[in-house]
PDB file of N, CA and C in Angstrom:
ATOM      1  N   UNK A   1      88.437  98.958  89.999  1.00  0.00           N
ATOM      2  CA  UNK A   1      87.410  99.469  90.867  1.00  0.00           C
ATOM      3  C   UNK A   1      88.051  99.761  92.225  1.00  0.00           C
ATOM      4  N   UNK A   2      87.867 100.826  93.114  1.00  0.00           N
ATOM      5  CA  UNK A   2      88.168 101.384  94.157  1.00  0.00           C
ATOM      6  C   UNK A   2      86.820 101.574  94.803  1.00  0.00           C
ATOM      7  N   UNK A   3      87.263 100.534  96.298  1.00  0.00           N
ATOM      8  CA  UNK A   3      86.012 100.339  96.999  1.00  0.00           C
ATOM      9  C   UNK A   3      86.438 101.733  98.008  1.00  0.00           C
ATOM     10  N   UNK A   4      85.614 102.168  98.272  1.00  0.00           N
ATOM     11  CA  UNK A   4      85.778 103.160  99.976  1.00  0.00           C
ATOM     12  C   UNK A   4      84.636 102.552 100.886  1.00  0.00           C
ATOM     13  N   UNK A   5      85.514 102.539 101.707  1.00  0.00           N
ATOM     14  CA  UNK A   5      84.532 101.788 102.623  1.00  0.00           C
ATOM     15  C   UNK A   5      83.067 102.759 103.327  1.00  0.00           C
ATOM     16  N   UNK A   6      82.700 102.370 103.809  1.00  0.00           N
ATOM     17  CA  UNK A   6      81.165 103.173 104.358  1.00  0.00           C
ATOM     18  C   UNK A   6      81.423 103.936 105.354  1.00  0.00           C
ATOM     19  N   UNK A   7      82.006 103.588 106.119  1.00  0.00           N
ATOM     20  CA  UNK A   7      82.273 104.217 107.676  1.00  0.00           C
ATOM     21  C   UNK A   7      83.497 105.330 107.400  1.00  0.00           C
ATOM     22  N   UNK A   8      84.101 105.511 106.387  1.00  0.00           N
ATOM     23  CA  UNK A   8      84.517 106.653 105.875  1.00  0.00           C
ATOM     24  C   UNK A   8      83.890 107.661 105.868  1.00  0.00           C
ATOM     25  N   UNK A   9      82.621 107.774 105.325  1.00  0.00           N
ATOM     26  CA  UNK A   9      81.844 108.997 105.414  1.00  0.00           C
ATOM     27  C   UNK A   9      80.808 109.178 106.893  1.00  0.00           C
ATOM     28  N   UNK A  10      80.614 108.125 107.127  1.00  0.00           N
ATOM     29  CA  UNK A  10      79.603 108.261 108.361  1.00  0.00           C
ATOM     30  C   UNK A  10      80.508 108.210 109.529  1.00  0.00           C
ATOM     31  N   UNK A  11      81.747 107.876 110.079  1.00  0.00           N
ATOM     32  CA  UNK A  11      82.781 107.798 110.721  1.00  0.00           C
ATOM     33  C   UNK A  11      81.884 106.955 112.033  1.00  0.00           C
ATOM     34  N   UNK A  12      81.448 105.747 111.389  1.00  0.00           N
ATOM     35  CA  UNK A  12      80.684 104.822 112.453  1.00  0.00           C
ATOM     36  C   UNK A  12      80.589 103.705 111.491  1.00  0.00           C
ATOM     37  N   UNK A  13      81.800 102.682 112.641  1.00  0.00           N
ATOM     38  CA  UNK A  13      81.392 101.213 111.857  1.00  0.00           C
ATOM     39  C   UNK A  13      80.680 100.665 112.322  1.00  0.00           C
ATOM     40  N   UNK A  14      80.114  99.914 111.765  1.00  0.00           N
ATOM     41  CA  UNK A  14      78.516  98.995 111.865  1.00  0.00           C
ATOM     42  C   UNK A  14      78.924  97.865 112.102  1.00  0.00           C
ATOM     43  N   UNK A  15      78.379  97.133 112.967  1.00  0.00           N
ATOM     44  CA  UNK A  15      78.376  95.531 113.113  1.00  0.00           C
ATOM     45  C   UNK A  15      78.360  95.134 111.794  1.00  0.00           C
ATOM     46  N   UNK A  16      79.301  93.835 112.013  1.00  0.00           N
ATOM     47  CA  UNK A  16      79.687  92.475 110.793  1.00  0.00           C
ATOM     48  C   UNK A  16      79.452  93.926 109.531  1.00  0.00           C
ATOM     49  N   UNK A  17      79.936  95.149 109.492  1.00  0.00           N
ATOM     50  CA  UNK A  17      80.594  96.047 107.749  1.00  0.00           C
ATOM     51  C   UNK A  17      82.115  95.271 107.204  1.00  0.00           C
ATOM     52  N   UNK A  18      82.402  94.527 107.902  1.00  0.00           N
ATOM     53  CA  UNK A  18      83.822  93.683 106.733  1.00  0.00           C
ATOM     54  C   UNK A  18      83.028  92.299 105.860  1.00  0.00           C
ATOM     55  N   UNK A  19      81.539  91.998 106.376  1.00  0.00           N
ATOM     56  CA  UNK A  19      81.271  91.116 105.931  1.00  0.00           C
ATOM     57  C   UNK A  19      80.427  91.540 104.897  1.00  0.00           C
ATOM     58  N   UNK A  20      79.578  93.057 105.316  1.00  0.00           N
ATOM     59  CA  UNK A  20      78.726  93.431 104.613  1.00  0.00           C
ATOM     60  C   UNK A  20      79.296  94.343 103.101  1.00  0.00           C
ATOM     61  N   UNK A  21      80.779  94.542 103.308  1.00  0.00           N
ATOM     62  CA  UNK A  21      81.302  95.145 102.314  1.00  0.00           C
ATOM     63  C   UNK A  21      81.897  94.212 101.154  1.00  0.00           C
ATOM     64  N   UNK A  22      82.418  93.105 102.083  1.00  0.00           N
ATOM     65  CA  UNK A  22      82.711  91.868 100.960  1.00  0.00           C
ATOM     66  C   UNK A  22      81.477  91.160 100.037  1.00  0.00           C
ATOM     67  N   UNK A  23      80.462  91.486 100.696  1.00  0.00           N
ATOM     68  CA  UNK A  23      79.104  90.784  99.839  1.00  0.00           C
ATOM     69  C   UNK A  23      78.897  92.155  98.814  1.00  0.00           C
ATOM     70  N   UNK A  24      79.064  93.237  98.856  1.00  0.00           N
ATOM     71  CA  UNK A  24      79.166  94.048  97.691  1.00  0.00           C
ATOM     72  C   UNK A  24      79.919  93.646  96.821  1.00  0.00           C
ATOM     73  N   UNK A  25      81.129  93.483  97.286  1.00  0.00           N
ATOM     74  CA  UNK A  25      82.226  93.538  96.575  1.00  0.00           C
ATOM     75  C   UNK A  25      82.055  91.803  95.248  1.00  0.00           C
ATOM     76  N   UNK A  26      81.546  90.937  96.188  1.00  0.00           N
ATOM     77  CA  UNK A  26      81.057  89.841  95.171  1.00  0.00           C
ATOM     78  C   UNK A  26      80.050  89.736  94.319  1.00  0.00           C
ATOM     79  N   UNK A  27      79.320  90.559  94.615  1.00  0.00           N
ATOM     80  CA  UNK A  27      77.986  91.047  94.360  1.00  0.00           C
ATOM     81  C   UNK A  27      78.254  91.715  92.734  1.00  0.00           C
ATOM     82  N   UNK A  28      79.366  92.773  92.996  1.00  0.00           N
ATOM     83  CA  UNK A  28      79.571  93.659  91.763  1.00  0.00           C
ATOM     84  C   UNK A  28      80.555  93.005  90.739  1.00  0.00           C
ATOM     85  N   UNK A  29      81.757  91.829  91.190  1.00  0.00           N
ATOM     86  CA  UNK A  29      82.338  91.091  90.275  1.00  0.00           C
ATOM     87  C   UNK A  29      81.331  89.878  89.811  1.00  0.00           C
ATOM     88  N   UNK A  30      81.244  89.510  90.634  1.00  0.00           N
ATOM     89  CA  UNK A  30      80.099  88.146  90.375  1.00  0.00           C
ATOM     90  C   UNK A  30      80.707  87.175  89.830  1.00  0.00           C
ATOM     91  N   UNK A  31      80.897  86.535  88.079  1.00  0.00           N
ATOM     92  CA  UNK A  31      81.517  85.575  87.928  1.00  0.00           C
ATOM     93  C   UNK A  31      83.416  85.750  87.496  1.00  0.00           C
ATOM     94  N   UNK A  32      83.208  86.919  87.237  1.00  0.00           N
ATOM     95  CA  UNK A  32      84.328  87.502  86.571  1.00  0.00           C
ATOM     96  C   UNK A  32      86.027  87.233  87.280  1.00  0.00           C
ATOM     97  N   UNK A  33      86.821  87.086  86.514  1.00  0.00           N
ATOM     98  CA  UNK A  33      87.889  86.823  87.292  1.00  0.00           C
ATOM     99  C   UNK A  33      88.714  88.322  87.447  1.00  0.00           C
ATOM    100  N   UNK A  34      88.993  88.090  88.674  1.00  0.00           N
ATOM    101  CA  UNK A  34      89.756  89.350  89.118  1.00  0.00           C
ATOM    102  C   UNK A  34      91.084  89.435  90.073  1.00  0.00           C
ATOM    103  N   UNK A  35      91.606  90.661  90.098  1.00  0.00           N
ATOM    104  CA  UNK A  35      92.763  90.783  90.781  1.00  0.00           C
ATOM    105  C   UNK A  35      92.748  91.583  91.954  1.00  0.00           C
ATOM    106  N   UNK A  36      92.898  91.123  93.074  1.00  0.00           N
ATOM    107  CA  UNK A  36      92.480  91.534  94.126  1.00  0.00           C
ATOM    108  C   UNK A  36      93.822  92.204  95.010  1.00  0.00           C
ATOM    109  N   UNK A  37      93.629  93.582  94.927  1.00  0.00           N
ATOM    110  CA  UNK A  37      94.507  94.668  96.220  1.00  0.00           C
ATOM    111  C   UNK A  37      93.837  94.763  97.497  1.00  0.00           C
ATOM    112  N   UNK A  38      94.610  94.791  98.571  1.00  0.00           N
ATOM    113  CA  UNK A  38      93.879  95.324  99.405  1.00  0.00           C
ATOM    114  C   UNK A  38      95.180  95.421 100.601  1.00  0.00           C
ATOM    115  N   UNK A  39      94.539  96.700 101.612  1.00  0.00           N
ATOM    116  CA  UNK A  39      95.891  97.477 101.989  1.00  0.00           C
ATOM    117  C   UNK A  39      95.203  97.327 103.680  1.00  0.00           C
ATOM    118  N   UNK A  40      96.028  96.867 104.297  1.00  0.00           N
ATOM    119  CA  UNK A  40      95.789  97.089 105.912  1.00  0.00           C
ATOM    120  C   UNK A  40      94.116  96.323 106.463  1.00  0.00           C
ATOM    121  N   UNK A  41      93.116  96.829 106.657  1.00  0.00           N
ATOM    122  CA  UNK A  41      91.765  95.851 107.245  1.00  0.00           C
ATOM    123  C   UNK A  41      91.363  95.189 105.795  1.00  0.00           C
ATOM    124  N   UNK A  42      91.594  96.118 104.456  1.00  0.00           N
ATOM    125  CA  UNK A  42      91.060  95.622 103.598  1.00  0.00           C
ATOM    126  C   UNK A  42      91.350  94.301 103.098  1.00  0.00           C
ATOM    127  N   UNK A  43      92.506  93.683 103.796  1.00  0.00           N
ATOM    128  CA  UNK A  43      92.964  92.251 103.986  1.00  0.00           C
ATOM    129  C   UNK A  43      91.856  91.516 104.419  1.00  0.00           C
ATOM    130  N   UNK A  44      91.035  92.050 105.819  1.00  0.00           N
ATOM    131  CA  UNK A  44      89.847  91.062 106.204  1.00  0.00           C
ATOM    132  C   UNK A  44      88.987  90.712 105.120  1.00  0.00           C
ATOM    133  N   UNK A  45      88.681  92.186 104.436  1.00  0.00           N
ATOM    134  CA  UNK A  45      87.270  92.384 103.666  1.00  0.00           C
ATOM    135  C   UNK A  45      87.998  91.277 102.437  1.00  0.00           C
ATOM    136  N   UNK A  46      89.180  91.194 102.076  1.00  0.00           N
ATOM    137  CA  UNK A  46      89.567  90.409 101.065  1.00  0.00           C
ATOM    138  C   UNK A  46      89.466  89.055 101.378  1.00  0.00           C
ATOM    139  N   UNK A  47      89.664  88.483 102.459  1.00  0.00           N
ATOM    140  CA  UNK A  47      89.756  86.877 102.556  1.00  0.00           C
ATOM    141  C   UNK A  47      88.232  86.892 102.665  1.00  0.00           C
ATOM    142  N   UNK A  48      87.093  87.944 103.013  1.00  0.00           N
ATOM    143  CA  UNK A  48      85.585  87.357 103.234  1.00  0.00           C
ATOM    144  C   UNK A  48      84.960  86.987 101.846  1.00  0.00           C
ATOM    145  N   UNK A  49      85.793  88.267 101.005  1.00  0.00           N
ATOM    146  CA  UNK A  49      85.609  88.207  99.270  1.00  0.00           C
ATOM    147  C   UNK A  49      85.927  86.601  98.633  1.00  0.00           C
ATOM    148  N   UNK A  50      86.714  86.434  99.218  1.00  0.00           N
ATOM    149  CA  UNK A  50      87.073  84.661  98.393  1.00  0.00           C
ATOM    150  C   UNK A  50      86.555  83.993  99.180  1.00  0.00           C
ATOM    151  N   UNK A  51      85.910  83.831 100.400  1.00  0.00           N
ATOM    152  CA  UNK A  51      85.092  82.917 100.615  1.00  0.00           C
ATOM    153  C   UNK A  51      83.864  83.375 100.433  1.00  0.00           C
ATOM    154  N   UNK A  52      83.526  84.103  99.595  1.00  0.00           N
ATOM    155  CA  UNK A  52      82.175  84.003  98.802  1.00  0.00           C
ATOM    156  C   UNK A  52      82.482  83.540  97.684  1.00  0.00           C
ATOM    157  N   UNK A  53      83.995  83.087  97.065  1.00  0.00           N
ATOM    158  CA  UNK A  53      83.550  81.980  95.778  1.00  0.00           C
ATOM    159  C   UNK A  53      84.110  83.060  94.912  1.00  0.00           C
ATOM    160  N   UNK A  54      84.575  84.133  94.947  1.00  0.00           N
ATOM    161  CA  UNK A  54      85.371  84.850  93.633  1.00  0.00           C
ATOM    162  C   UNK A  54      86.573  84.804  93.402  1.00  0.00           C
ATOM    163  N   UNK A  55      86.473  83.985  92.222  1.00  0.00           N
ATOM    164  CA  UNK A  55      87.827  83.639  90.892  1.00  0.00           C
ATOM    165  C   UNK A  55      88.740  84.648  91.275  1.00  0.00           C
ATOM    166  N   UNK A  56      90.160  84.370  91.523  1.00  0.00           N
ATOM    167  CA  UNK A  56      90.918  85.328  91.442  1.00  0.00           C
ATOM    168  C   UNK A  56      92.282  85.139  90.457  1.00  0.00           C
ATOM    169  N   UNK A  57      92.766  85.751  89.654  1.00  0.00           N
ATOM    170  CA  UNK A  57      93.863  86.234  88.930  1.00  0.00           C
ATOM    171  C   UNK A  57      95.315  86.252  89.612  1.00  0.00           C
ATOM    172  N   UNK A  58      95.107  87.022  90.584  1.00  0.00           N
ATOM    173  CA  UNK A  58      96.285  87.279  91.504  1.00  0.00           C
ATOM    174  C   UNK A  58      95.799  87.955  92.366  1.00  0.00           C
ATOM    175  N   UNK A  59      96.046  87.926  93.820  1.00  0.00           N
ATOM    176  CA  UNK A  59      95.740  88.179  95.342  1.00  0.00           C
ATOM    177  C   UNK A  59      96.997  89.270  96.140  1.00  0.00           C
ATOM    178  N   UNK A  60      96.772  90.990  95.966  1.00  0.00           N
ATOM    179  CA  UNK A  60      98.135  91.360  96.918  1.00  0.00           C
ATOM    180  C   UNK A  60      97.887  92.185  97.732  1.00  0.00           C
ATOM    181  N   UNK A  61      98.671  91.625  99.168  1.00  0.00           N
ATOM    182  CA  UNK A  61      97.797  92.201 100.391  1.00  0.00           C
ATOM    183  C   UNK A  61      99.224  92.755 100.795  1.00  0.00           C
ATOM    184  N   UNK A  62      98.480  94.232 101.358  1.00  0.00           N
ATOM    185  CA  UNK A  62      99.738  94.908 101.761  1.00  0.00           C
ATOM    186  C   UNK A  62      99.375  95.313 102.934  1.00  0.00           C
ATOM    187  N   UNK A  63     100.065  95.310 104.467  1.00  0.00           N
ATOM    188  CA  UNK A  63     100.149  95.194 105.399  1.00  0.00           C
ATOM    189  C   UNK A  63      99.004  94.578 106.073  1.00  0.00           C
ATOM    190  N   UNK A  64      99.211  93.158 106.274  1.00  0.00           N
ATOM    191  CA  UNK A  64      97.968  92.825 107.093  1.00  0.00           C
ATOM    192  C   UNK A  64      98.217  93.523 108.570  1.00  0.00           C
ATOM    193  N   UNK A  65      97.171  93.952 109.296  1.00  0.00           N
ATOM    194  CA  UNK A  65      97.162  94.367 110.296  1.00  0.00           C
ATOM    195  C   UNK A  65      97.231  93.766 111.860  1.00  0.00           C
ATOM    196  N   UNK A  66      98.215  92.937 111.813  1.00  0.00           N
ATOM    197  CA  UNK A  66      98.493  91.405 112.901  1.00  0.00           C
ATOM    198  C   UNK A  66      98.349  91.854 114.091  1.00  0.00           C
ATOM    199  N   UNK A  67      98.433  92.958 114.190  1.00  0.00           N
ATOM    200  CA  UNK A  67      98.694  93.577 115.563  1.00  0.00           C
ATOM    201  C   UNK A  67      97.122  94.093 116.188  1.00  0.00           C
ATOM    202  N   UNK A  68      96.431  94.112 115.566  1.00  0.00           N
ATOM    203  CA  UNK A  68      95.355  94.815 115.680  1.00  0.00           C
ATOM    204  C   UNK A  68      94.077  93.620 115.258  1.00  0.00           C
ATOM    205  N   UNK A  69      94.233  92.077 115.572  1.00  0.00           N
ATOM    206  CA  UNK A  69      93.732  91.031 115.351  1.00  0.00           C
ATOM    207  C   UNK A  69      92.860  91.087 115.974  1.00  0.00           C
ATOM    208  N   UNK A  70      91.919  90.624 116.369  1.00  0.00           N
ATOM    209  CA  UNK A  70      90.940  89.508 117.131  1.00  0.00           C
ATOM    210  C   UNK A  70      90.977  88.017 116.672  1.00  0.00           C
ATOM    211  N   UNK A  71      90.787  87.424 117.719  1.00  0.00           N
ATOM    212  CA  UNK A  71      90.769  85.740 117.659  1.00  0.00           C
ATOM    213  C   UNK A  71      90.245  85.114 116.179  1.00  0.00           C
ATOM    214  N   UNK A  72      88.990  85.925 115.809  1.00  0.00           N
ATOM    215  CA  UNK A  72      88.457  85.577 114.593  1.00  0.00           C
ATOM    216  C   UNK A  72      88.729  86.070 113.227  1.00  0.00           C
ATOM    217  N   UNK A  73      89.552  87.179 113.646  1.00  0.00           N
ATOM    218  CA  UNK A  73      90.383  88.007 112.218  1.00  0.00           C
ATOM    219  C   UNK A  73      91.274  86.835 111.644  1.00  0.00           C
ATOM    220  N   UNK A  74      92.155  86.081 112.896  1.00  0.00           N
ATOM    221  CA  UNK A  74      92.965  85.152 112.175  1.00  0.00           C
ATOM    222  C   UNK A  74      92.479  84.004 111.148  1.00  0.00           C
ATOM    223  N   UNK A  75      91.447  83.212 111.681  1.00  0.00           N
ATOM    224  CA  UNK A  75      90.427  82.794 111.088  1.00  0.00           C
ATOM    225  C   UNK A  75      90.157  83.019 109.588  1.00  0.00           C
ATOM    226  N   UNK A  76      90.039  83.780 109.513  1.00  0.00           N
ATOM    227  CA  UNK A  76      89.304  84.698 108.206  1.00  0.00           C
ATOM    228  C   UNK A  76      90.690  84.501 107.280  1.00  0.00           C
ATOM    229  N   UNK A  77      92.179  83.877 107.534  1.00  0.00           N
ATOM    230  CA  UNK A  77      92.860  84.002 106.502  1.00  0.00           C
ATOM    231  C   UNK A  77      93.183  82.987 106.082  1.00  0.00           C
ATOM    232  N   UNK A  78      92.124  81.443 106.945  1.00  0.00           N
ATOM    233  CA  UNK A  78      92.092  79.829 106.481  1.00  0.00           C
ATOM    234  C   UNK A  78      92.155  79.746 104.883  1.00  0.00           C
ATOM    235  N   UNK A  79      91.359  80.703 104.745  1.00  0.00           N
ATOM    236  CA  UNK A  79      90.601  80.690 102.994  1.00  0.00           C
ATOM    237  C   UNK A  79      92.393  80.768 102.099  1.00  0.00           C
ATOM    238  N   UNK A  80      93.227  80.908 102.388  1.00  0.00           N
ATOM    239  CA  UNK A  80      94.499  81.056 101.860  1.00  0.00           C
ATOM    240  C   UNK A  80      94.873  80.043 101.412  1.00  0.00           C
ATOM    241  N   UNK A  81      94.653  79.158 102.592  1.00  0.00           N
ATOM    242  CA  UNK A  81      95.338  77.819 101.970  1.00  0.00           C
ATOM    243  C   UNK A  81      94.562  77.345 101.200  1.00  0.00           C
ATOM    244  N   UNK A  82      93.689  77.682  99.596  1.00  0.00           N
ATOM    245  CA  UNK A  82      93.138  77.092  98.893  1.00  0.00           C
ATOM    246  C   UNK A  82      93.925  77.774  97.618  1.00  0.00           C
ATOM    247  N   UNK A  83      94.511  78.321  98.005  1.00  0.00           N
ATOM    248  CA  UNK A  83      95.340  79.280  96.834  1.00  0.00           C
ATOM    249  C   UNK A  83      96.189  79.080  95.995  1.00  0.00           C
ATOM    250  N   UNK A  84      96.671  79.230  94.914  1.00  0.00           N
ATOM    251  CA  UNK A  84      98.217  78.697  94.571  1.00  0.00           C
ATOM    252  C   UNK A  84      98.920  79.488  95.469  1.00  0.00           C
ATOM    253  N   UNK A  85     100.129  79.488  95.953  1.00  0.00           N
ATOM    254  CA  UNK A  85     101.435  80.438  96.281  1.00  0.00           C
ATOM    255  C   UNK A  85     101.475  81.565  95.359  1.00  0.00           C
ATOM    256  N   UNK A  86     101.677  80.798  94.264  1.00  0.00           N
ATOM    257  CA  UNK A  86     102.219  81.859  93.193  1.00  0.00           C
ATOM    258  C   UNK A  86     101.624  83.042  92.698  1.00  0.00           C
ATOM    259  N   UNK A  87     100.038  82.773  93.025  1.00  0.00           N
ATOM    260  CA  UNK A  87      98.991  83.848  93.019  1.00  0.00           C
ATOM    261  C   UNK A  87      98.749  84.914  93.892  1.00  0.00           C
ATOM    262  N   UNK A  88      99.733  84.754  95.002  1.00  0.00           N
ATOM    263  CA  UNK A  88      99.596  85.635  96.221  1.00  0.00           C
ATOM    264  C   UNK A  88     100.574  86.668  96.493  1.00  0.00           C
ATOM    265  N   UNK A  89     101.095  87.941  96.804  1.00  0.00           N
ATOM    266  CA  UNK A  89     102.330  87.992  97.226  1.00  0.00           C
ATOM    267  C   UNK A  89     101.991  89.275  98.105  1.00  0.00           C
ATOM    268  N   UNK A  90     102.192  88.819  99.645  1.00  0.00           N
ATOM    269  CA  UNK A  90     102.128  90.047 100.796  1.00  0.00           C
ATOM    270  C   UNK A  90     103.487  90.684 100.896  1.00  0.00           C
ATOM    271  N   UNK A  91     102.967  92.105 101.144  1.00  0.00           N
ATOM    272  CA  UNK A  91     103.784  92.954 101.364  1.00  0.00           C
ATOM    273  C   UNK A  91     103.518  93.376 102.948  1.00  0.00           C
ATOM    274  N   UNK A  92     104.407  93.678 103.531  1.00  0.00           N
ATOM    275  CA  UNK A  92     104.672  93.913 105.589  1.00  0.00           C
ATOM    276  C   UNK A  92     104.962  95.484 104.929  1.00  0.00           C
ATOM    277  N   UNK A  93     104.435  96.871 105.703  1.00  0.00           N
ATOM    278  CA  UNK A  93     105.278  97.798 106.033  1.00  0.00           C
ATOM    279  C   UNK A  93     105.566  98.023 107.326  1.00  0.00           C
ATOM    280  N   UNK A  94     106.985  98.005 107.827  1.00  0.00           N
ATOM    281  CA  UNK A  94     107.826  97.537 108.837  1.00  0.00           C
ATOM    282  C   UNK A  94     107.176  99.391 109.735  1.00  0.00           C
ATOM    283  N   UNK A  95     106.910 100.220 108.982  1.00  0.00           N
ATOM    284  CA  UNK A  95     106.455 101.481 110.104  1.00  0.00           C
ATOM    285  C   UNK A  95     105.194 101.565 110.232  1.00  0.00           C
ATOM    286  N   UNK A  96     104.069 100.312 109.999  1.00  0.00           N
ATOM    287  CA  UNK A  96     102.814 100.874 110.063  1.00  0.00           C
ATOM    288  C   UNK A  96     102.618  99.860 111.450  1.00  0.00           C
ATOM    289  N   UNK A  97     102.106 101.264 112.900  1.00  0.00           N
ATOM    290  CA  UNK A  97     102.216 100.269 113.927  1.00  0.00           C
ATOM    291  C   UNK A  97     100.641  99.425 114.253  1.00  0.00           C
ATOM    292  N   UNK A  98      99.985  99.024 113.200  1.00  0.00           N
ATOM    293  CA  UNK A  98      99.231  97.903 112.867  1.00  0.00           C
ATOM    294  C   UNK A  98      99.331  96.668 112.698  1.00  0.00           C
ATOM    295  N   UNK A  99     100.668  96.730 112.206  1.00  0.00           N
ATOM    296  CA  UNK A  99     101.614  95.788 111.708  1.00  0.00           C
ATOM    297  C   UNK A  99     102.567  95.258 112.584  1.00  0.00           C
ATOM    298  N   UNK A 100     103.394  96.082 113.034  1.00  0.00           N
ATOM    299  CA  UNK A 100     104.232  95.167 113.977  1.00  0.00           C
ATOM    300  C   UNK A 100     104.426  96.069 115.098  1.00  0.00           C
TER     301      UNK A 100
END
């Protein structure tokens, strides 16, 4: 499944839409175990996804966006340490200036 986010088409993000997109996103797996991508903000929308409680397979986040944080973005990646290691594996791209 390939989420697009909302503010793609309306080119206006909405208050708390990383929270309101992750409750879709649990909403539509529900109990099911799954494997979770997610590329640049979709890192936020992913750690809000497992703290709503969805089973995951394997977890791979490609460029979290560190650079482009707020105090409470960091926050949002506590939910990690409930993880195996082995289930996780981030990828950095060293030219996305989001990233570093």
């Amino acid at each position: 499944m390939v989420i697009e986010w909302s503010h793609w088409e309306t080119q206006s993000v909405q208050p708390n839409w990383i929270e309101k997109e992750a409750e879709k996103i649990a909403t539509q797996v529900g109990s099911e175990k799954v494997t979770l991508i997610a590329k640049s903000v979709g890192t936020l929308v992913a750690m809000e996804v497992l703290k709503k409680g969805v089973t995951i397979n394997k977890l791979v986040l490609c460029g979290v966006p560190i650079n482009d944080f707020q105090p409470e973005d960091q926050q949002r990646f506590d939910v990690l340490r409930k993880l195996n290691s082995a289930d996780v594996i981030v990828f950095q791209n060293e030219n996305d200036p989001h990233i570093m």
